[in-house]
Protein backbone atom coordinates (compact mmCIF):
# COMPACT_ATOMS: atom_id res chain seq x y z
CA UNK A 1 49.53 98.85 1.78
CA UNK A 2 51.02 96.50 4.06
CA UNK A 3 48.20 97.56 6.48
CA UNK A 4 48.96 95.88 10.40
CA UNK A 5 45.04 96.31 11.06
CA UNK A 6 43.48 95.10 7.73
CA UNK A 7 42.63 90.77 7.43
CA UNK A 8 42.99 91.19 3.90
CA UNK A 9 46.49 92.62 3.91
CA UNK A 10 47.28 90.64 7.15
CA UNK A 11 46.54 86.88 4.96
CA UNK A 12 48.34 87.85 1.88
CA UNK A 13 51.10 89.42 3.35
CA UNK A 14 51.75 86.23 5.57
CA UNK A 15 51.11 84.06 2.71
CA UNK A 16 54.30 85.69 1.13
CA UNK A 17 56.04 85.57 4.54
CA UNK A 18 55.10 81.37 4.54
CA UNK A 19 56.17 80.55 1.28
CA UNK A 20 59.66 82.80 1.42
CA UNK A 21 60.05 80.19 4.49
CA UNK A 22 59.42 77.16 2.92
CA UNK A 23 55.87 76.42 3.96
CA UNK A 24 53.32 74.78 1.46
CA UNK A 25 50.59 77.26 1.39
CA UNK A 26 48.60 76.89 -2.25
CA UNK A 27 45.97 75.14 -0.47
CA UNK A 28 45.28 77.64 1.59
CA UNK A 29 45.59 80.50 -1.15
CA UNK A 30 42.70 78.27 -3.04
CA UNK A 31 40.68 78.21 0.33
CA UNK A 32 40.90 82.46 0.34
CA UNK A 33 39.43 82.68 -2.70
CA UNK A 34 35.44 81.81 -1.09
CA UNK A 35 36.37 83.93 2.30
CA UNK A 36 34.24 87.40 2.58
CA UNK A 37 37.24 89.54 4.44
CA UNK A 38 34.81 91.80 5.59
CA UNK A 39 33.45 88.96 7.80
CA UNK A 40 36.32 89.68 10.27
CA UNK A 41 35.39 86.15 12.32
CA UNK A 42 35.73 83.94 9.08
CA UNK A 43 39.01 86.09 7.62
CA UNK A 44 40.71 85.89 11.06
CA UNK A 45 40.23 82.42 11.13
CA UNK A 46 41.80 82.45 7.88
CA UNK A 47 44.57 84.34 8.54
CA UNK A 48 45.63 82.31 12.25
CA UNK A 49 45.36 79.21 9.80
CA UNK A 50 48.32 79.72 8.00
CA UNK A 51 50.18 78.96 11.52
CA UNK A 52 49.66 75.41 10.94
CA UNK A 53 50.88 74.86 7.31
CA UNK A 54 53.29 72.07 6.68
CA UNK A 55 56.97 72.90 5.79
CA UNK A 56 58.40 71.33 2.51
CA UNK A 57 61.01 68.56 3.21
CA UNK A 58 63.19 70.43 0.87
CA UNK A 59 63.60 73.22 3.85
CA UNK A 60 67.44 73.02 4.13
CA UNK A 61 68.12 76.22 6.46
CA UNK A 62 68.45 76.17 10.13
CA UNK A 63 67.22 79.23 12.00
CA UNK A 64 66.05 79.39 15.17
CA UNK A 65 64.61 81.95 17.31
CA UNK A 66 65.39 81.70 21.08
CA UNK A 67 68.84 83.49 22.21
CA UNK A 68 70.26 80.09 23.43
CA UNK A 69 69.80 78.54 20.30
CA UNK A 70 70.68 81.28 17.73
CA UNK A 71 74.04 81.01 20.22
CA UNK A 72 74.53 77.38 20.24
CA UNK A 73 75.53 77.80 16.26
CA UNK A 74 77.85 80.34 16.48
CA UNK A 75 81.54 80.00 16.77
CA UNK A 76 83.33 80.96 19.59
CA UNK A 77 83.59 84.51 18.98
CA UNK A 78 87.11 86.03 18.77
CA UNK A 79 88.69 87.68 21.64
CA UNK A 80 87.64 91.59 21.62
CA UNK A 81 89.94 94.00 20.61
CA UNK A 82 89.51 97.50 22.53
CA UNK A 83 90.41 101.01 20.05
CA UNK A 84 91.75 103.90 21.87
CA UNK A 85 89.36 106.57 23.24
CA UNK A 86 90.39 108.70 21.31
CA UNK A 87 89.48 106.68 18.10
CA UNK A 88 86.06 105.78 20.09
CA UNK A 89 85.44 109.05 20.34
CA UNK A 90 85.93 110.66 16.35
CA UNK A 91 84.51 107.10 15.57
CA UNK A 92 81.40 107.45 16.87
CA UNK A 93 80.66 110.74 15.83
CA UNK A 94 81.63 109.92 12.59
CA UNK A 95 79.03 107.35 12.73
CA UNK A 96 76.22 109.35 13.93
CA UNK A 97 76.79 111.75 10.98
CA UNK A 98 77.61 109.02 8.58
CA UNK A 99 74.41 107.00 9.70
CA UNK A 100 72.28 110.47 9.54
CA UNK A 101 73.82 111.38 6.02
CA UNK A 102 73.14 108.47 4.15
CA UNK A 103 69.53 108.16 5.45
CA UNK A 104 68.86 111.90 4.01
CA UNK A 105 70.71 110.80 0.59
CA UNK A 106 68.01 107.94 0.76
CA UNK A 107 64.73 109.15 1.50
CA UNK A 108 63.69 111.23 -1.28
CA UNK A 109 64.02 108.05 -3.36
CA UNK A 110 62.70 105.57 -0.83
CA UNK A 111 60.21 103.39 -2.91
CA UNK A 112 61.31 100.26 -4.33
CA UNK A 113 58.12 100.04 -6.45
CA UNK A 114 58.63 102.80 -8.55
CA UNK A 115 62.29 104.27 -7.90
CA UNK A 116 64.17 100.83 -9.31
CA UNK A 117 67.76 100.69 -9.72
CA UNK A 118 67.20 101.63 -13.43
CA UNK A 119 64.53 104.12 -12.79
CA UNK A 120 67.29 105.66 -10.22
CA UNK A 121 70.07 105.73 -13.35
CA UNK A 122 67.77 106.89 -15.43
CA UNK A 123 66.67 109.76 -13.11
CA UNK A 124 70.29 110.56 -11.92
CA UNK A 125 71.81 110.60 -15.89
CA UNK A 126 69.16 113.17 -16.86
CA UNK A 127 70.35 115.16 -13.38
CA UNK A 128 73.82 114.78 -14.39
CA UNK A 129 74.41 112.79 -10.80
CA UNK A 130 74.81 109.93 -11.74
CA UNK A 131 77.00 107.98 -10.36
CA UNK A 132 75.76 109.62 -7.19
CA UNK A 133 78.26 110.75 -5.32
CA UNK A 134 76.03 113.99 -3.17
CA UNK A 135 72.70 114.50 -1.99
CA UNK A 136 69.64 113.87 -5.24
CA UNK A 137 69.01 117.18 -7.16
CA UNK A 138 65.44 117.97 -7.96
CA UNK A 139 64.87 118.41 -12.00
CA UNK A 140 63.22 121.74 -12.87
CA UNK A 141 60.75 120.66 -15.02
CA UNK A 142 60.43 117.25 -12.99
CA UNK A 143 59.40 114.64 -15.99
CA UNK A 144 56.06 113.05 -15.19
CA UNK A 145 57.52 109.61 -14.90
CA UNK A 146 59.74 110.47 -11.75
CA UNK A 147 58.45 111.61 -8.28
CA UNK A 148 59.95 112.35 -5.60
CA UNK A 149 58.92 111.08 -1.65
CA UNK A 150 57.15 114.46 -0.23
CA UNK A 151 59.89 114.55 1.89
CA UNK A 152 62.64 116.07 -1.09
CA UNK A 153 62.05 119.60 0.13
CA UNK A 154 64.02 118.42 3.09
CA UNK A 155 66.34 115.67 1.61
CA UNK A 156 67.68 116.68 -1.73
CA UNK A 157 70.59 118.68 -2.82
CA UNK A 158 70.59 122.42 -1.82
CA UNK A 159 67.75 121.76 0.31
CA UNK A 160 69.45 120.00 3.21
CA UNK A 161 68.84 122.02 6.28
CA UNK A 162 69.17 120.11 9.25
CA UNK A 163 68.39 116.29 9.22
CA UNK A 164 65.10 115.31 8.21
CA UNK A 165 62.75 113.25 10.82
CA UNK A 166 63.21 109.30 9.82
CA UNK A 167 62.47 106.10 11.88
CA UNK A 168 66.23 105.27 11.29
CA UNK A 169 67.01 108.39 13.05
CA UNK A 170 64.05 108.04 15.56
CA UNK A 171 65.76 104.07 16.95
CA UNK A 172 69.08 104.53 17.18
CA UNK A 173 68.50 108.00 19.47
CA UNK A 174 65.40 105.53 21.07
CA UNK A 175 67.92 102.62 21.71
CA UNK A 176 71.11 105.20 23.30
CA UNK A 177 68.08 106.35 25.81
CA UNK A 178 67.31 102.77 26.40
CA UNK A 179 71.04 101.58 26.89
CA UNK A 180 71.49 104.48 29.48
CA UNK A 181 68.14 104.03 31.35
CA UNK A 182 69.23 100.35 31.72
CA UNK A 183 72.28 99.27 30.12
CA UNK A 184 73.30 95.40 30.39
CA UNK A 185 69.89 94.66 31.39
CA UNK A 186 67.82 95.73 28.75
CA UNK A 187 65.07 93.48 28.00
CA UNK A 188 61.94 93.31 25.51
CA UNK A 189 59.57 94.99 27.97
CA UNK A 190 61.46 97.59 27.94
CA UNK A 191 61.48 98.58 24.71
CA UNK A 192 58.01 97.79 24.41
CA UNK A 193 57.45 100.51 27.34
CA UNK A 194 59.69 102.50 25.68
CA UNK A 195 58.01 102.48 22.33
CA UNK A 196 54.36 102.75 24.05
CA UNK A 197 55.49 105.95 25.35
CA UNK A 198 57.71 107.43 23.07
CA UNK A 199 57.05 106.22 19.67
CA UNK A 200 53.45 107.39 17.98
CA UNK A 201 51.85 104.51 16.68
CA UNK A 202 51.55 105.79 13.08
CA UNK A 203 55.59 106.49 13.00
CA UNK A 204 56.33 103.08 13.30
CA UNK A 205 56.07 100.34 10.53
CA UNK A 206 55.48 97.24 8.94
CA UNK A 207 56.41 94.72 11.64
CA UNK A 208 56.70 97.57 14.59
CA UNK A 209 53.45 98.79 13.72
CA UNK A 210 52.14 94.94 14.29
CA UNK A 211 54.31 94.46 17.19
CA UNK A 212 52.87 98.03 18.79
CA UNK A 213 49.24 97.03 18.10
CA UNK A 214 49.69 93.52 20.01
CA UNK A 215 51.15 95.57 22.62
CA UNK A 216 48.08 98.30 22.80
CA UNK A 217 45.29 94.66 22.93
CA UNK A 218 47.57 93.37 25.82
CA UNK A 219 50.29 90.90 24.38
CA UNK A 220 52.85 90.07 26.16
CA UNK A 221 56.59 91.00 24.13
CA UNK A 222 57.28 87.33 24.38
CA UNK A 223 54.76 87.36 21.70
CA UNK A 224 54.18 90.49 19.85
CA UNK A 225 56.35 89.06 17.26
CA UNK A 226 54.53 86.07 16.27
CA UNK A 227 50.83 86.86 16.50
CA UNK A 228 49.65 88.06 13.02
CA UNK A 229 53.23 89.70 12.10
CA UNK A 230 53.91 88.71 8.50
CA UNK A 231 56.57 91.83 8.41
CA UNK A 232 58.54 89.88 11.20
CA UNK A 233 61.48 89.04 8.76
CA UNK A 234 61.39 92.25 7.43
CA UNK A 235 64.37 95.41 7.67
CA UNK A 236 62.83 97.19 10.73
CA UNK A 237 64.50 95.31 13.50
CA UNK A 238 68.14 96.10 11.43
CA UNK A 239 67.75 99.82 11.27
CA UNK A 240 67.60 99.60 15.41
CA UNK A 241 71.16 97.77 15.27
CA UNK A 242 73.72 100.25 15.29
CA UNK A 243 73.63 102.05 18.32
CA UNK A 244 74.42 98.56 20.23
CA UNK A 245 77.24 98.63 18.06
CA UNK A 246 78.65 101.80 18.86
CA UNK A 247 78.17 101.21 22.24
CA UNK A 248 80.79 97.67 22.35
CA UNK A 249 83.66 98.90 19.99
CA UNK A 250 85.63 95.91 18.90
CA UNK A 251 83.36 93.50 21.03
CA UNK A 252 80.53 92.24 18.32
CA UNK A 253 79.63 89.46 20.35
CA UNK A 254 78.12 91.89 23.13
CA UNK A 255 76.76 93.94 21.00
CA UNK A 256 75.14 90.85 18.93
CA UNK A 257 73.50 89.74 22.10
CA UNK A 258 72.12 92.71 23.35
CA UNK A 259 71.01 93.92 20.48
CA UNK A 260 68.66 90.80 20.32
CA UNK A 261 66.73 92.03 23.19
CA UNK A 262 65.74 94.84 21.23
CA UNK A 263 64.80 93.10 18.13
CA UNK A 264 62.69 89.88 19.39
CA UNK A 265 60.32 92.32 20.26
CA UNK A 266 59.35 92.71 16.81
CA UNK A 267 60.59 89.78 15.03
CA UNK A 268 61.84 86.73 14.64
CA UNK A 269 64.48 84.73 12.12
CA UNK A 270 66.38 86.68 9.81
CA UNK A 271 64.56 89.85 11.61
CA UNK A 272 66.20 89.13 14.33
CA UNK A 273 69.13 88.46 12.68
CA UNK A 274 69.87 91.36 10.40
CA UNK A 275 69.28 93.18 13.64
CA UNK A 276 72.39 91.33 15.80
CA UNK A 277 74.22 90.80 12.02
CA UNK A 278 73.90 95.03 12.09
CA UNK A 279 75.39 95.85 15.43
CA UNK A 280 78.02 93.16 15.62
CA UNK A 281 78.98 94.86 11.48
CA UNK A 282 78.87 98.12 13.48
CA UNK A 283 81.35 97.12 16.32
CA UNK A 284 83.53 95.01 14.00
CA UNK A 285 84.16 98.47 12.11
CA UNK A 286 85.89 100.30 15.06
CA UNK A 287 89.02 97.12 14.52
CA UNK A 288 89.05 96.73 11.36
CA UNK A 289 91.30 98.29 8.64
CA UNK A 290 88.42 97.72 5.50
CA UNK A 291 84.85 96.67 5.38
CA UNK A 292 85.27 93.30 3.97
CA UNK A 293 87.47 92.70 7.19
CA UNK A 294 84.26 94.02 9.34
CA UNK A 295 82.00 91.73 7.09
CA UNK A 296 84.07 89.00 7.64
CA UNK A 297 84.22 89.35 11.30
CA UNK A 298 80.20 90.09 11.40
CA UNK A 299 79.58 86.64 10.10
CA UNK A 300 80.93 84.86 13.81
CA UNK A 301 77.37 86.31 14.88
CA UNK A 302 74.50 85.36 12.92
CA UNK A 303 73.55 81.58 12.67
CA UNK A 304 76.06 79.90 9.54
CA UNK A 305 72.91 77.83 8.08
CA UNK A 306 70.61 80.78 7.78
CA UNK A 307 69.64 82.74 4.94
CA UNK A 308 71.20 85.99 6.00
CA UNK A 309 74.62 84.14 6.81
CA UNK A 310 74.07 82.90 3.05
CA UNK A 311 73.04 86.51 1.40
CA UNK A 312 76.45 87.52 3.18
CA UNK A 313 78.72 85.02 2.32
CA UNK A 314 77.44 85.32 -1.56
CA UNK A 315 77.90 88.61 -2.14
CA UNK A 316 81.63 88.60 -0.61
CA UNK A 317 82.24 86.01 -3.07
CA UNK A 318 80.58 88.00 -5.97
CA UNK A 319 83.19 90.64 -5.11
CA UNK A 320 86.49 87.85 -4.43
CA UNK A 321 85.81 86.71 -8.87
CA UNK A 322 86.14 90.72 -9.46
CA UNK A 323 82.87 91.49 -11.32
CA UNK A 324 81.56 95.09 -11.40
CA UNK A 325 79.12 96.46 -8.86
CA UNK A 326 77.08 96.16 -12.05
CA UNK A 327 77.04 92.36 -12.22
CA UNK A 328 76.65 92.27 -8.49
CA UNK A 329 73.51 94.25 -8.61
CA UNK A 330 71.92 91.77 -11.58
CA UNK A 331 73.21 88.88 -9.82
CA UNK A 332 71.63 90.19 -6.17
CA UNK A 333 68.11 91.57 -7.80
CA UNK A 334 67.71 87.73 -9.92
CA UNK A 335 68.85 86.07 -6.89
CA UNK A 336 67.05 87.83 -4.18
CA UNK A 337 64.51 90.81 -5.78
CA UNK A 338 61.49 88.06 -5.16
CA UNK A 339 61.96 89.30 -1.61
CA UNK A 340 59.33 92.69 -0.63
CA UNK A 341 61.60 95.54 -1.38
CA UNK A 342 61.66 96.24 2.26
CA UNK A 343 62.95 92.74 3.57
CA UNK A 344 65.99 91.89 5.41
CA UNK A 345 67.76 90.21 3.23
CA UNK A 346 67.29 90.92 0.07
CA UNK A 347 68.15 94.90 1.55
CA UNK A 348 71.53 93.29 3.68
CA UNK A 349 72.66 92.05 0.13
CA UNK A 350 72.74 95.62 -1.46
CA UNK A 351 74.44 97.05 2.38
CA UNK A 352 77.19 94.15 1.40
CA UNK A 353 77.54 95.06 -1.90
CA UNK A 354 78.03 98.94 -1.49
CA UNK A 355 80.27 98.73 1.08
CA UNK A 356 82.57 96.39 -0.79
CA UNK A 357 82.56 98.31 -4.02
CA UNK A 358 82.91 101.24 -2.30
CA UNK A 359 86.36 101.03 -1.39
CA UNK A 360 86.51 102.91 1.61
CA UNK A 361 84.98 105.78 0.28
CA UNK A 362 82.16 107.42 2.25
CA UNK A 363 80.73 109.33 -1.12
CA UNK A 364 81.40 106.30 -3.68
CA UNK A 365 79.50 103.68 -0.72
CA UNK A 366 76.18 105.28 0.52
CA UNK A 367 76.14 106.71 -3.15
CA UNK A 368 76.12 102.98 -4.78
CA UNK A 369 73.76 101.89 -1.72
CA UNK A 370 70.94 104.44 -2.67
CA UNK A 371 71.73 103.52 -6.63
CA UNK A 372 70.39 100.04 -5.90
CA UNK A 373 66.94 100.78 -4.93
CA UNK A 374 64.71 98.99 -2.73
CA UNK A 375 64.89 100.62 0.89
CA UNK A 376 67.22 103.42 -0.07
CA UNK A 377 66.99 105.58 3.39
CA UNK A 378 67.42 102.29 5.62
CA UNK A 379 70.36 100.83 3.85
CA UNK A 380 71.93 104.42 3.06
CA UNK A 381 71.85 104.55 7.00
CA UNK A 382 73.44 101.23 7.80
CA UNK A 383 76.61 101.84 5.35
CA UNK A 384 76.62 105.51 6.33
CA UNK A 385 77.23 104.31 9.93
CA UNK A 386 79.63 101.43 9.04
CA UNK A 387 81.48 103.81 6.29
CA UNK A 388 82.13 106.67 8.90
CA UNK A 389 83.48 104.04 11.70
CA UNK A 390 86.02 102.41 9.56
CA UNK A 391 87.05 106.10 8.10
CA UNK A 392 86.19 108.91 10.89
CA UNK A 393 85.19 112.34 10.54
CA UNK A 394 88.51 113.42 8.47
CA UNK A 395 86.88 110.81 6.10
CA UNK A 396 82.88 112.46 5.48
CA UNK A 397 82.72 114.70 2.61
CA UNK A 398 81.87 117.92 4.15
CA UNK A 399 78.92 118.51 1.18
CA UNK A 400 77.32 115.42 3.14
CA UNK A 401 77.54 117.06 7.02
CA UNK A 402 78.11 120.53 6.65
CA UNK A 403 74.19 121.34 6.09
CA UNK A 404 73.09 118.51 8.88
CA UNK A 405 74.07 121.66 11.11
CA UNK A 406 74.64 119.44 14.14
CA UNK A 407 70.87 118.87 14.53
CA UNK A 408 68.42 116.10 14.01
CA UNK A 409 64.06 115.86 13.98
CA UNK A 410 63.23 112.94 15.59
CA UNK A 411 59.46 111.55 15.97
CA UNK A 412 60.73 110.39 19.79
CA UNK A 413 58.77 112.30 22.21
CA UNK A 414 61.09 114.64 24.08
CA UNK A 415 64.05 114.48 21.39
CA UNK A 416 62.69 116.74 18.90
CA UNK A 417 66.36 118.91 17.11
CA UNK A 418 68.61 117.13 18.85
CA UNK A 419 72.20 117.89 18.64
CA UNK A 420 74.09 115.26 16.90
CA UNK A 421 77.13 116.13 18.50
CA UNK A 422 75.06 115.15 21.93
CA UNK A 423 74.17 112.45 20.99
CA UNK A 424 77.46 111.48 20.05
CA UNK A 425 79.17 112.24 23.43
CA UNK A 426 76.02 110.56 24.99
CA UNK A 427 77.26 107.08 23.24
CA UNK A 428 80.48 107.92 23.98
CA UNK A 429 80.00 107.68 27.42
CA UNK A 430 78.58 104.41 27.59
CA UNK A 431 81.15 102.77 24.43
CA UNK A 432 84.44 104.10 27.18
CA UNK A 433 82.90 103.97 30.91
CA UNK A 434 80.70 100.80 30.27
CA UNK A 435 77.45 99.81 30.37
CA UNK A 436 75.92 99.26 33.74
């Protein structure tokens, strides 16, 4: 269960998180086999021994972690280009209902272990959705090989009332409170204070949830990350990406960089990556005339030897040779499905994909996003808030908005049915007048 407070779950997990990374780690595997985990002194020991595994020579990727360094591989960035405010402003509405949509269309259907692509097809042919171009309809008799999150009474077609409560919903209002509380200077502590009184603990996940539990025993946020965080290159830091986005139209760069304050907090690598990757995607969008243009421009921001800049670059290339969406999807679950179905980059390839093969359609891109499985509410999100930048409002179905109803749940403390529109003219603010 991915559990941030159980040894057991803490060594395996990291074992995963090692070997993805290119460490040697089948002695240690052998070693686990004669630990008690119960004996919380002998499995800890275990678990903070993995930090000193050796990395294969074969290790060919360069990623590092510090701002300075993750800068000193990236291009010069091209000079910003600065929309009208009037496109600033439909833009970023349209993004805040885009991003909201697609995370509904998602989360009845968010678990990669049992709702697979196929499983999905299957599902959606029987429902006569498929390919899924609206919300998920419920079957009436529901066949005992599907089910359905227990959030479908919220999230499904005909049942859409308001925006259901989601962590993807929960950062991005988090981070627009954060940017106006302390714009250019936002650091790590303060999202960490933000989080520690916002956020409740058991709302946050996988490598938040670790990152939040260092914080409660006293870390410091220069290392909540690190300490026993095998979720650390996982999707949670680039759900939190957008909003810095929004907030730098046509500027990627700045919102690449400040974006990282948010997500070192949490993790590190390709964490941190798919985080500045997400909001520099995001601000590209308000520029550019298609999404392969954003994609391409997204790339000048994350680190050219690193896996992420790799996932990227291969998918665009799938799509240049003109194979279906189809044969993208095989080649993207044998290429990268070893990856936990909520990683980074294994989830960033499917964002790619639906966004390309969507062809500017906001219907035909979160639809083929959710179709592909894995972390269906997350990535439904991200291409939901990319999809209604590059197209506006005049571009959002209205089946999609019309029952949001202007008005959001949110976790947050204090933020509880907030008005999307708000929120909207909230970011607004800050994308025209500047941060401070």
């Amino acid at each position: 269960m991915h559990d941030a407070l159980d040894l057991h779950d803490m060594f395996w997990d990291e074992v995963a998180q090692r070997r993805e990374t290119g460490y040697l780690v089948d002695e240690a595997v052998v070693a686990a086999a004669d630990v008690e985990f119960a004996d919380r002194e002998v499995a800890s020991a275990l678990v903070d021994s993995l930090q000193d595994l050796p990395r294969s020579p074969d290790w060919n990727y360069e990623e590092p972690n510090g701002l300075q360094e993750i800068v000193a591989t990236l291009p010069t960035p091209t000079q910003p280009q600065l929309p009208s405010r009037t496109d600033v402003e439909d833009k970023i509405h349209a993004a805040w209902l885009g991003r909201i949509a697609g995370c509904n269309l998602g989360k009845p259907v968010e678990m990669g272990t049992h709702w697979t692509s196929a499983h999905l097809k299957e599902y959606l042919e029987l429902a006569g959705a498929y390919p899924l171009l609206d919300y998920i309809p419920v079957l009436n008799p529901m066949p005992e090989r599907f089910e359905l999150r227990e959030f479908w009474l919220e999230t499904t077609r005909g049942n859409v009332n308001g925006s259901a409560r989601d962590d993807d919903i929960d950062y991005p209002i988090l981070g627009l409170h954060l940017l106006e509380q302390h714009g250019k200077a936002l650091s790590p502590e303060h999202v960490a204070r933000a989080w520690l009184l916002l956020l409740p603990f058991e709302q946050v996940y996988t490598a938040e949830r670790v990152a939040y539990r260092n914080l409660v025993h006293g870390l410091a946020p220069t290392e909540t990350a690190t300490y026993r965080n095998p979720y650390r290159e996982w999707i949670g830091a680039q759900i939190r990406g957008d909003v810095y986005g929004w907030v730098h139209p046509g500027a990627p760069r700045s919102a690449a960089l400040l974006a990282y304050q948010d997500a070192c907090l949490s993790h590190t690598e390709n964490g941190i990556y798919g985080e500045m990757w997400a909001a520099a995607l995001v601000a590209s969008a308000f520029t550019a005339s298609t999404a392969r243009e954003a994609l391409e421009s997204s790339l000048e921001h994350v680190p050219p030897r690193s896996r992420l800049a790799e996932v990227v670059r291969d998918v665009m290339n799938q799509h240049s040779l003109g194979g279906t969406w189809e044969d993208a999807l095989v080649h993207i679950q044998e290429r990268y499905g070893h990856y936990h179905w909520v990683h980074t980059l294994n989830n960033a390839a499917l964002v790619v994909a639906a966004l390309l093969w969507g062809e500017g359609d906001y219907a035909r891109t979160v639809g083929l996003t959710v179709q592909g499985g894995w972390d269906t509410d997350s990535n439904g999100a991200t291409t939901g808030s990319v999809a209604g930048v590059l197209l506006g409002t005049s571009g959002l179905p209205a089946r999609f908005i019309d029952p949001l109803h202007d008005r959001t749940r949110s976790a947050l403390f204090g933020f509880d049915n907030s008005r999307i529109s708000d929120l909207a003219a909230r970011t607004v603010r800050l994308a025209v007048d500047g941060l401070r």
